[in-house]
Protein backbone atom coordinates (compact mmCIF):
# COMPACT_ATOMS: atom_id res chain seq x y z
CA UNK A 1 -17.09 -11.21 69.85
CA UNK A 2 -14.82 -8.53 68.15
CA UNK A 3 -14.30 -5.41 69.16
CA UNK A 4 -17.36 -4.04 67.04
CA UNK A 5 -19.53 -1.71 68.68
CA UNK A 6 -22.96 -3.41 69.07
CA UNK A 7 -25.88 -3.00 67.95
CA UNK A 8 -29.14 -4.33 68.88
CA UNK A 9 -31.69 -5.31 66.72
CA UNK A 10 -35.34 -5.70 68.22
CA UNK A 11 -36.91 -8.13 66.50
CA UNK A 12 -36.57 -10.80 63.71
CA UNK A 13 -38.71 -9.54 60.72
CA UNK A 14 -37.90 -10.00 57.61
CA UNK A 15 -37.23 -6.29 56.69
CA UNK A 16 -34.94 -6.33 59.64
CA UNK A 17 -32.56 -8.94 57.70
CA UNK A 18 -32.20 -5.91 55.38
CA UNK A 19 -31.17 -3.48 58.30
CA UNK A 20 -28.91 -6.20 59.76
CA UNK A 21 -26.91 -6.55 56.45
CA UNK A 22 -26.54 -2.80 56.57
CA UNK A 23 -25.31 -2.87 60.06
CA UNK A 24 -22.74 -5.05 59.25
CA UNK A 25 -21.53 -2.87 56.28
CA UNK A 26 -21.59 0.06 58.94
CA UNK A 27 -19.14 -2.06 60.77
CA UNK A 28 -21.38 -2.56 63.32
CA UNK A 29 -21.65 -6.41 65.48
CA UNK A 30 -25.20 -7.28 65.56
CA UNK A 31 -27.05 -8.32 68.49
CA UNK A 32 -30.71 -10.15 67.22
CA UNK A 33 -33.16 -9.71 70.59
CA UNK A 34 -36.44 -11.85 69.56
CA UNK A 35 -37.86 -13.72 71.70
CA UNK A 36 -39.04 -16.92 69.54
CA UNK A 37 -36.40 -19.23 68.61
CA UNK A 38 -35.79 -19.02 64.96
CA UNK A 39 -37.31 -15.70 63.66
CA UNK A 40 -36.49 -14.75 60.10
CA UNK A 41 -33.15 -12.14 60.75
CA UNK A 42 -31.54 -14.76 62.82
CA UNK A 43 -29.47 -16.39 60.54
CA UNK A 44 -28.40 -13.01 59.15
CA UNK A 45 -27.00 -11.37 62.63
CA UNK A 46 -24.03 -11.91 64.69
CA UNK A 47 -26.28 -13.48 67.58
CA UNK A 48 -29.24 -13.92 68.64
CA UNK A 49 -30.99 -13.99 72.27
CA UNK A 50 -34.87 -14.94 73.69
CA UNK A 51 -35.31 -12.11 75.05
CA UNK A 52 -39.10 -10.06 74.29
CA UNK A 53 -38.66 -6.96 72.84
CA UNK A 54 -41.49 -5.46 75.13
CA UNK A 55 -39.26 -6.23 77.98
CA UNK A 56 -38.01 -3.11 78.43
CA UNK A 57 -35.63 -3.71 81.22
CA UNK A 58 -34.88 -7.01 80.03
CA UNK A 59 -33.31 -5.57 77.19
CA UNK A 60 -32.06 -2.57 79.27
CA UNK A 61 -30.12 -5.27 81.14
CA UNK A 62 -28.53 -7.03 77.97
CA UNK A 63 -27.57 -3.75 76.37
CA UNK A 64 -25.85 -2.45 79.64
CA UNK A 65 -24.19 -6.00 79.68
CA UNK A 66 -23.14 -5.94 76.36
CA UNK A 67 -22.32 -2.36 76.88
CA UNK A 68 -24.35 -1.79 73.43
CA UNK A 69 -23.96 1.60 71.54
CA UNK A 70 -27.42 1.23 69.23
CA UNK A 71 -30.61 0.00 69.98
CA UNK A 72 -32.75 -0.16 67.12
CA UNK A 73 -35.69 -1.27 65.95
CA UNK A 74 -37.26 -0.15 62.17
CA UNK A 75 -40.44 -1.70 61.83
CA UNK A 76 -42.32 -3.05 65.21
CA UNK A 77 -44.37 -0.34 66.83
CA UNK A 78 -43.72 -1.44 70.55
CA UNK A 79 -40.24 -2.56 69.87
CA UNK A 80 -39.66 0.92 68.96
CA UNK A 81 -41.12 2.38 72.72
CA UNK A 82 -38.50 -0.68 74.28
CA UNK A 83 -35.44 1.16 71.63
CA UNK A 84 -36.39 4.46 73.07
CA UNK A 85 -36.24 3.65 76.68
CA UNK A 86 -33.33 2.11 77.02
CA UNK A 87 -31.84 4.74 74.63
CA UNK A 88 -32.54 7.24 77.51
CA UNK A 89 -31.63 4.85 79.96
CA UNK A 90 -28.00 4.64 78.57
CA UNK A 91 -27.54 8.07 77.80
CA UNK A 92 -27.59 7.00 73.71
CA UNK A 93 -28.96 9.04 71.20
CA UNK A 94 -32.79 7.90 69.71
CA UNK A 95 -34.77 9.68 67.04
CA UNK A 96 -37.22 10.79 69.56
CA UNK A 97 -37.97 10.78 73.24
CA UNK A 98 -39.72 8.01 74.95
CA UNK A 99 -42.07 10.15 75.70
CA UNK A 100 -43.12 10.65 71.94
CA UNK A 101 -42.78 6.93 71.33
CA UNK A 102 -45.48 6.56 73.75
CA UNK A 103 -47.81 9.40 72.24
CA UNK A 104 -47.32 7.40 68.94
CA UNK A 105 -48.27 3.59 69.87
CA UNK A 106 -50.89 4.40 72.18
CA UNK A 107 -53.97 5.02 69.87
CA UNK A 108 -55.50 7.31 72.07
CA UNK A 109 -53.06 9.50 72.74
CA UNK A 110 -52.66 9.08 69.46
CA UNK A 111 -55.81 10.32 68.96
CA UNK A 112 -55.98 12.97 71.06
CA UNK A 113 -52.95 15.12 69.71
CA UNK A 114 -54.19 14.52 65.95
CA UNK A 115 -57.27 15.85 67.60
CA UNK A 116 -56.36 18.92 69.01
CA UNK A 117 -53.66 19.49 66.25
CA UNK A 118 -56.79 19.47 63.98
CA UNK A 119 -55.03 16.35 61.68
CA UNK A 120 -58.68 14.75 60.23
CA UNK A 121 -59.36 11.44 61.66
CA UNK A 122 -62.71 9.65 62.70
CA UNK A 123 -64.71 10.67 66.23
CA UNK A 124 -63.96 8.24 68.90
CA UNK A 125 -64.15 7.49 72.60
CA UNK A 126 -61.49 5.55 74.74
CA UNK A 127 -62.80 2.27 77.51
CA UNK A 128 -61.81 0.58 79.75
CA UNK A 129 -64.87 -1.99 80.29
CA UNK A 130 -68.07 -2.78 78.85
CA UNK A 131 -69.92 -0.70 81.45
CA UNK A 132 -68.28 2.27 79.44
CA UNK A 133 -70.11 1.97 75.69
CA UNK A 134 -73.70 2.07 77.63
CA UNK A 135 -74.55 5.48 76.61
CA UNK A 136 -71.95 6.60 74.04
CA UNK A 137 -72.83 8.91 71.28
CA UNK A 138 -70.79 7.83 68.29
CA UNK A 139 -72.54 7.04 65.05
CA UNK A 140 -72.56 2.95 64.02
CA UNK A 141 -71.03 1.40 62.56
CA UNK A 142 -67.94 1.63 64.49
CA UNK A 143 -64.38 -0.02 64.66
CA UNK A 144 -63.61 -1.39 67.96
CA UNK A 145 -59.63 -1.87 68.57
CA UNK A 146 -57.07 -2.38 71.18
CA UNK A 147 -55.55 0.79 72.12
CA UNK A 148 -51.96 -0.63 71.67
CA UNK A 149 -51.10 -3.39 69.89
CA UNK A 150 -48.99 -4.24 66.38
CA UNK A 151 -51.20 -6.49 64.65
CA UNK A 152 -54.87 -6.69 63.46
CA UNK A 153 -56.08 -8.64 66.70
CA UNK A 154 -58.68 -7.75 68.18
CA UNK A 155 -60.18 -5.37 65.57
CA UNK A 156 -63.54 -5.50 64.09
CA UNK A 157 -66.37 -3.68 62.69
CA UNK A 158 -69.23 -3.54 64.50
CA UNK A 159 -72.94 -2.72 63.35
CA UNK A 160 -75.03 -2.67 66.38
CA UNK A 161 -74.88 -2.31 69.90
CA UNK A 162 -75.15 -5.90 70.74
CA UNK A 163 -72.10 -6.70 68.50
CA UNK A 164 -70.04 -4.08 70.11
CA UNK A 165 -70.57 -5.48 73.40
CA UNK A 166 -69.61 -9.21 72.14
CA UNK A 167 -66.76 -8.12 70.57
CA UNK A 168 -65.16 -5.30 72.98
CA UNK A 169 -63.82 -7.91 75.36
CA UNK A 170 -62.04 -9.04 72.85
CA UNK A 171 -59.87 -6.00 72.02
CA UNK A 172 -59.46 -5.48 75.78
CA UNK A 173 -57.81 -9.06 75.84
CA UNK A 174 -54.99 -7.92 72.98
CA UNK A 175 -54.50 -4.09 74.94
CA UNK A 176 -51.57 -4.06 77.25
CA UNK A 177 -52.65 -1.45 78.84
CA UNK A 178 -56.04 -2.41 79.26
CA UNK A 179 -57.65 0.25 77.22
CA UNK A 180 -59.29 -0.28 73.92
CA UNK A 181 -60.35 2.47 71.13
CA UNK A 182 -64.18 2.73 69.49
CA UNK A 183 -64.14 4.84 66.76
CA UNK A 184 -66.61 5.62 64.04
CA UNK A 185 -66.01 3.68 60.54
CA UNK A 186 -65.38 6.05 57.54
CA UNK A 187 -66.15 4.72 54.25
CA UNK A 188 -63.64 4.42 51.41
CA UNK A 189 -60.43 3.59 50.12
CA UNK A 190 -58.01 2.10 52.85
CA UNK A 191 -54.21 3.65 52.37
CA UNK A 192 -51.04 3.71 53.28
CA UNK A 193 -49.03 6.78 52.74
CA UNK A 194 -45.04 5.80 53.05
CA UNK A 195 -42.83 9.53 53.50
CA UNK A 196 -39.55 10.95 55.33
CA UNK A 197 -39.65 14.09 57.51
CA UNK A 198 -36.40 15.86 57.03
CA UNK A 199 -35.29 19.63 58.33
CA UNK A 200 -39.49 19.79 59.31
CA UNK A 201 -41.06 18.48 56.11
CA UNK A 202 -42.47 15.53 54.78
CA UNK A 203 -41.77 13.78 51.57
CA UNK A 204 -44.44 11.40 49.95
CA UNK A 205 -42.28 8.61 49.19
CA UNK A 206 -45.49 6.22 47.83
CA UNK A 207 -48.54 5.04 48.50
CA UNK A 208 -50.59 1.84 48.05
CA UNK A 209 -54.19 0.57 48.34
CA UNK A 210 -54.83 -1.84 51.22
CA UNK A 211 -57.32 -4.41 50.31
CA UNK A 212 -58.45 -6.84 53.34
CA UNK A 213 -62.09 -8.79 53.62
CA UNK A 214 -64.05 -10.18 56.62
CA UNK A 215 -63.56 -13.46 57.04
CA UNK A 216 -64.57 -16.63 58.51
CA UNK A 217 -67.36 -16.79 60.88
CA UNK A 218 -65.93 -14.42 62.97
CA UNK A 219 -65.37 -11.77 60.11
CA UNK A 220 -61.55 -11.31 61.03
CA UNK A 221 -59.99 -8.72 59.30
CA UNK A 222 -57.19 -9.58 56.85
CA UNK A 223 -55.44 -7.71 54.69
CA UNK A 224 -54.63 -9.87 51.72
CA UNK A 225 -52.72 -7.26 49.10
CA UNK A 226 -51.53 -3.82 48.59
CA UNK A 227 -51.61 -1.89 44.75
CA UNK A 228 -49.08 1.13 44.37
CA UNK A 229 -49.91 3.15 43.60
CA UNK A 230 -53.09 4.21 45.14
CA UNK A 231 -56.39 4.99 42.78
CA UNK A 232 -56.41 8.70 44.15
CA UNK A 233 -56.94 12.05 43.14
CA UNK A 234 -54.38 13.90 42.55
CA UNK A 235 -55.29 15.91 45.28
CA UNK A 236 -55.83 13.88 47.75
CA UNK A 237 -52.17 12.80 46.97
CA UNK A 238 -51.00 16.27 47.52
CA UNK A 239 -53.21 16.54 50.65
CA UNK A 240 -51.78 13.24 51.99
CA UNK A 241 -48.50 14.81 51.60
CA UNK A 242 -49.43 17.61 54.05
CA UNK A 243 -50.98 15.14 56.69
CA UNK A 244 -47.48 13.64 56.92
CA UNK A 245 -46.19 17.71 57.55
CA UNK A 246 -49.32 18.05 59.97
CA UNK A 247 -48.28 14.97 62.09
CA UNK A 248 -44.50 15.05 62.26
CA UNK A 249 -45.24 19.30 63.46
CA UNK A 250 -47.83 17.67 65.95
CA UNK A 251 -45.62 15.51 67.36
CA UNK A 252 -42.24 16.91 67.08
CA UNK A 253 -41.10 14.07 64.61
CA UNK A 254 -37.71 15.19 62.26
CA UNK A 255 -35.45 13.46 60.65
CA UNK A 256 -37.54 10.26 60.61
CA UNK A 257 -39.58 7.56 58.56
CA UNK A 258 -42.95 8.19 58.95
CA UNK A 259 -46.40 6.57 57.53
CA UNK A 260 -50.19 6.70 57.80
CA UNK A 261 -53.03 4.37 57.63
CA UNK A 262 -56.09 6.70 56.03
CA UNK A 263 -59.53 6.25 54.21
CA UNK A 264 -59.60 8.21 50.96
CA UNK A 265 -63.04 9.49 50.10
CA UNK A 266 -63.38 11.83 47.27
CA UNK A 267 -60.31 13.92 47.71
CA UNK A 268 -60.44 13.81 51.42
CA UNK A 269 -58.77 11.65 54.13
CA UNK A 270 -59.49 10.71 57.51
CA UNK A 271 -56.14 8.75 59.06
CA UNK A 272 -56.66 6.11 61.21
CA UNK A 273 -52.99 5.88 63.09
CA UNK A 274 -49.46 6.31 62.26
CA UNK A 275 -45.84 5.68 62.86
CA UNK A 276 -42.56 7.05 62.70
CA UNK A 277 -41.08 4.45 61.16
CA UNK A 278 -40.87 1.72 58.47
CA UNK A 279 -43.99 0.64 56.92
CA UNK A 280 -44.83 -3.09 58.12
CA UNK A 281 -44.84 -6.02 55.99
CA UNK A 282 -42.40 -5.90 52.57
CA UNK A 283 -43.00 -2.76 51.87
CA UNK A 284 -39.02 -1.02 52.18
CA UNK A 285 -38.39 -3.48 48.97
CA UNK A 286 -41.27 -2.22 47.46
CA UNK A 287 -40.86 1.52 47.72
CA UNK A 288 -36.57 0.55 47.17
CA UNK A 289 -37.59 -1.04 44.13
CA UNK A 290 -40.23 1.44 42.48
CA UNK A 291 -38.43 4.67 43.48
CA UNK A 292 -35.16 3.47 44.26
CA UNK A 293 -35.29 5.16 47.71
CA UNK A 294 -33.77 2.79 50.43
CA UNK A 295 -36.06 3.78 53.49
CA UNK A 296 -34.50 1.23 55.93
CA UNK A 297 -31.11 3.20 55.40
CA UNK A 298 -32.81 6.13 56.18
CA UNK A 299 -34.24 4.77 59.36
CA UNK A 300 -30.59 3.44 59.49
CA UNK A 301 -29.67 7.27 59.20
CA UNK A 302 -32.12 8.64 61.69
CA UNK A 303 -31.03 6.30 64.20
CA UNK A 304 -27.22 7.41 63.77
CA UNK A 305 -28.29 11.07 63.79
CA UNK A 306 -27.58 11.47 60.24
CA UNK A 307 -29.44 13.99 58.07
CA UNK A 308 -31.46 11.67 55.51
CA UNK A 309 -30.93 12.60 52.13
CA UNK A 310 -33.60 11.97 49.36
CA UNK A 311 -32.12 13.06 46.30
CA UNK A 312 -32.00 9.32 45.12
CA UNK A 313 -35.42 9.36 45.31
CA UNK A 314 -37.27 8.88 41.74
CA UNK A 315 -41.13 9.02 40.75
CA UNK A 316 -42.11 5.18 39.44
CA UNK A 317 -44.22 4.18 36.44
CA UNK A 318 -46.46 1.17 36.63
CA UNK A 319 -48.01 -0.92 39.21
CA UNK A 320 -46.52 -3.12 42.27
CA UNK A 321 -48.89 -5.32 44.17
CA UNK A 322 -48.21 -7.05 47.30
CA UNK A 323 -49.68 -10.20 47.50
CA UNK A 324 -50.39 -12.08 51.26
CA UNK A 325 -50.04 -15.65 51.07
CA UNK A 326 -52.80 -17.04 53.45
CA UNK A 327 -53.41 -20.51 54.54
CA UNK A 328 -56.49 -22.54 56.56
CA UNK A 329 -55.88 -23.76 59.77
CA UNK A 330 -52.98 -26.65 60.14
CA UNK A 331 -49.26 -27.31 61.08
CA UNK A 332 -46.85 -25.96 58.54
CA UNK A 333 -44.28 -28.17 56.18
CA UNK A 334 -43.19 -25.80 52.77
CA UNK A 335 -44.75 -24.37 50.08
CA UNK A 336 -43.45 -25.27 46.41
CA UNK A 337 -43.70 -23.53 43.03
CA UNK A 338 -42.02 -20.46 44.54
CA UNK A 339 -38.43 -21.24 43.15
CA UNK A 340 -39.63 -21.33 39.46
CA UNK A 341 -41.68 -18.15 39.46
CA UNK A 342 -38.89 -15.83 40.65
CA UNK A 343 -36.69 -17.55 38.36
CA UNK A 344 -39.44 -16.67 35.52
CA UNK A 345 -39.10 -13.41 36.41
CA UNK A 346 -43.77 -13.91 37.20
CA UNK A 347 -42.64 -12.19 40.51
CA UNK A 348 -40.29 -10.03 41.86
CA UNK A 349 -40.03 -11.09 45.91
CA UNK A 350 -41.20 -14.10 47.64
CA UNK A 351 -40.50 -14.60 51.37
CA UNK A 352 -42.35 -16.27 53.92
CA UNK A 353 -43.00 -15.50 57.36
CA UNK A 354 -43.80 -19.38 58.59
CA UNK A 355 -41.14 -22.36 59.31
CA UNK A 356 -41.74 -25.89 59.07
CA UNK A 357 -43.68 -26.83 62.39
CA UNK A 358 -45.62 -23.86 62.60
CA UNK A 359 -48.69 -23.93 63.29
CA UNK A 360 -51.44 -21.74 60.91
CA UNK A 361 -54.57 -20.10 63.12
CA UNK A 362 -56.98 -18.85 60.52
CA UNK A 363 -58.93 -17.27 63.35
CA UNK A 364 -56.07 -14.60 63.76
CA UNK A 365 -54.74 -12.58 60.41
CA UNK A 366 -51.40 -12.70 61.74
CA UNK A 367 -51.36 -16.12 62.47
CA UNK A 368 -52.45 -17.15 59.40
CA UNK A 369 -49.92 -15.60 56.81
CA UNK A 370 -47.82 -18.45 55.14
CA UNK A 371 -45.94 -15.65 53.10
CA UNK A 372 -45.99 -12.77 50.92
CA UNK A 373 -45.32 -11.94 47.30
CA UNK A 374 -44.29 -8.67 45.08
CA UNK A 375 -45.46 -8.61 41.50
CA UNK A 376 -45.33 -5.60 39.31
CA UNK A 377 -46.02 -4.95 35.53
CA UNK A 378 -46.70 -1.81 33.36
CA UNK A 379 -50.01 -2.21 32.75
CA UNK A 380 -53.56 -3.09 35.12
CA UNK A 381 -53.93 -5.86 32.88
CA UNK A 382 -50.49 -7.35 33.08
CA UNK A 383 -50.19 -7.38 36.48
CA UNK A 384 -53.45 -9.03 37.34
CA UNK A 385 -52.12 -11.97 34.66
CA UNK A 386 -48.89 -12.06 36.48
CA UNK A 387 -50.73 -12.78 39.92
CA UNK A 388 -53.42 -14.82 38.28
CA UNK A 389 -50.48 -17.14 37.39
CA UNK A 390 -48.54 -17.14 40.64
CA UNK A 391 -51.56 -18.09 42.70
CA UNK A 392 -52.38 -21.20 40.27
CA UNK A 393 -48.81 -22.17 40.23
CA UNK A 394 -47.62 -21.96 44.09
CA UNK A 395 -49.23 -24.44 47.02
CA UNK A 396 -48.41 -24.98 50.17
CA UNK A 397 -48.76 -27.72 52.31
CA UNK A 398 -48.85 -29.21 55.93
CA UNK A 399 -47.62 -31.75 57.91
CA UNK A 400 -50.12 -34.45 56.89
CA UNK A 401 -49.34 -33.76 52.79
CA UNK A 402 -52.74 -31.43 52.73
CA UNK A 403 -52.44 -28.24 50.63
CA UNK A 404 -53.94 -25.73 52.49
CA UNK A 405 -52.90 -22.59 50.25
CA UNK A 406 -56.12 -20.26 50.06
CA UNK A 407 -56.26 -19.10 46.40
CA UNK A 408 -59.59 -17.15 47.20
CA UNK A 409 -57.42 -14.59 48.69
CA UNK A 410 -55.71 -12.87 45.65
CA UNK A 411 -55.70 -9.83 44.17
CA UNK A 412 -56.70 -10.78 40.56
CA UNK A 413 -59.91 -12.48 41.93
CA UNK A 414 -60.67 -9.94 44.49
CA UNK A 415 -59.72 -6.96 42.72
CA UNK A 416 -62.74 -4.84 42.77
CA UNK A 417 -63.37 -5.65 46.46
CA UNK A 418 -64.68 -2.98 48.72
CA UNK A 419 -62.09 -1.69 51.02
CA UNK A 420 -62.23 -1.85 55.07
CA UNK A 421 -61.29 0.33 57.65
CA UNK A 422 -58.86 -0.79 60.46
């Protein structure tokens, strides 16, 4: 190792390859904690170790060892609580306290502070056991979720009291902390609403559709695309702008990334959660390439205690879609078609999330993403043609030779789909 100062990464994602690359260019050694063996930033850091980023003093006990000067992490919820504690730890500077990193992950306090800051979200109540839902008086249906997790598991919309108290267990099994969150469903348009908070206000950086279905026996949740931008009122754009303002005032966020999940009805919003940080998934390329606004520098930038500047930020014309790349259950070999399409210029970004030898679990959304795709176009029409095309062109396959693409889940074919609440 040189005499770098190092920086730790917490966790492999993909958009982390982007904020490892900038690291370097920072002059910074990178240090990849992740604690499966061949996530998708590993080839792109310095080193990488096994080590969970929810280990908190785990990693506490690599960065004292390594006698690290950043810990960072720009897009995983808990790895974010894990960069903030052993920020304090050390004495090293973090964009907020540990303190608010726990406010922020754990849905109901969460919930509570949106609550009493008077930020619109859905009624709810927070358990512990079944014994607790006997005699609640929330309004079905109702979304039953674990109160902290990072992925969709364990969430589901229930209908009646009988399917709340199958499925509650459930989102107790994915809590870490035991607890899960019922909440009452609000109908409409699923969003996400990407900003910055600088010097006490936010900036609405962009904003997409989320588009998921119930599937499978089990009606799992799975988000299969995003369209930016978002079929809104303009108002309800300007009042999503505020809601970022409301919640980084709420919970003394500056200087920061921050998003929201919501349902759009009409011109008004109810937000289901929030982060100060990166969106999840692909979106830093999307919002890089439709505004030219590099949010993972800026996250970059809040880390370092640097002011963020937005004045290379730019309004977008046309439409971007995100496209999931789902497959059925099965071991994972490669997909093909892929190479040709970019090359075509059909889409923009394709990256996958699964290696060869990994095994696809349609039962969980997470488990069961092969990849993801970014297509854009002027027009409605053009883009649907553009992921019409892609879908009929790409398959992937497993182990045994079997394609197990699923081609159902697209946004050409689905694109008038009703939207679900998380």
């Amino acid at each position: 190792m040189t005499g770098k100062p190092v920086a730790i990464v917490l966790g492999g994602t993909i958009p982390h390859v982007h904020l490892i690359e900038l690291l370097k260019e920072r002059g910074f050694y990178t240090l990849l904690l992740d604690y499966t063996p061949n996530p998708p930033a590993k080839e792109f850091a310095d080193e990488h170790l096994s080590v969970s980023t929810l280990d908190k003093d785990a990693v506490l006990d690599v960065a004292r060892a390594r006698s690290a000067q950043l810990i960072i992490s720009t897009n995983v919820d808990q790895a974010n609580v894990t960069c903030c504690y052993v920020s304090e730890k050390m004495g090293l500077y973090s964009p907020y306290s540990y303190e608010t990193a726990l406010d922020v992950t754990d849905k109901q306090r969460m919930k509570r502070i949106m609550w009493e800051n008077n930020i619109p979200t859905s009624r709810y109540i927070q358990v512990i056991s079944l014994k607790e839902i006997e005699t609640h008086d929330l309004h079905f249906p109702l979304m039953v979720k674990p109160a902290d997790s990072n992925s969709a598991n364990g969430v589901k919309r229930v209908s009646t009291q009988e399917e709340l108290e199958k499925n509650l267990p459930d989102a107790l099994k994915y809590s870490r902390n035991g607890k899960a969150i019922v909440e009452e469903f609000v109908e409409g348009k699923e969003i996400s609403a990407y900003g910055v908070v600088v010097n006490g206000t936010a900036k609405l950086l962009m904003h997409q559709e989320r588009l998921s279905v119930y599937d499978g026996e089990d009606n799992v949740i799975k988000c299969y695309a995003s369209l930016a931008p978002s079929r809104i009122s303009d108002l309800a754009e300007h009042k999503a702008e505020q809601i970022l303002t409301m919640i980084a005032k709420a919970f003394h966020l500056d200087n920061t990334p921050l998003f929201f999940q919501g349902i759009v009805n009409g011109d008004d919003i109810s937000v289901i959660e929030f982060a100060p940080r990166v969106g999840g998934g692909i979106s830093f390329q999307t919002i890089k390439d439709a505004t030219g606004f590099d949010i993972i520098s800026a996250a970059l930038d809040s880390y370092l205690n640097i002011t963020i500047n937005i004045d290379n930020w730019h309004p977008f014309d046309g439409k971007y879609a995100v496209n999931q790349i789902y497959g059925t259950n099965g071991v994972y070999d490669k997909t093909v078609g892929g190479e040709k399409l970019l090359h075509e210029g059909v889409v923009k970004v394709l990256s996958f999330y699964k290696h060869k030898g990994d095994e696809i679990d349609s039962s969980r959304a997470s488990s069961s993403r092969i990849g993801v795709m970014v297509v854009s176009d002027l027009t409605e029409s053009g883009l649907r043609k553009r992921i019409s095309d892609a879908f009929s062109r790409l398959d992937s396959y497993d182990v045994n030779g079997r394609s197990i693409i699923r081609r159902d889940l697209n946004l050409d074919l689905l694109w008038n789909s009703t939207f679900t609440n998380k």
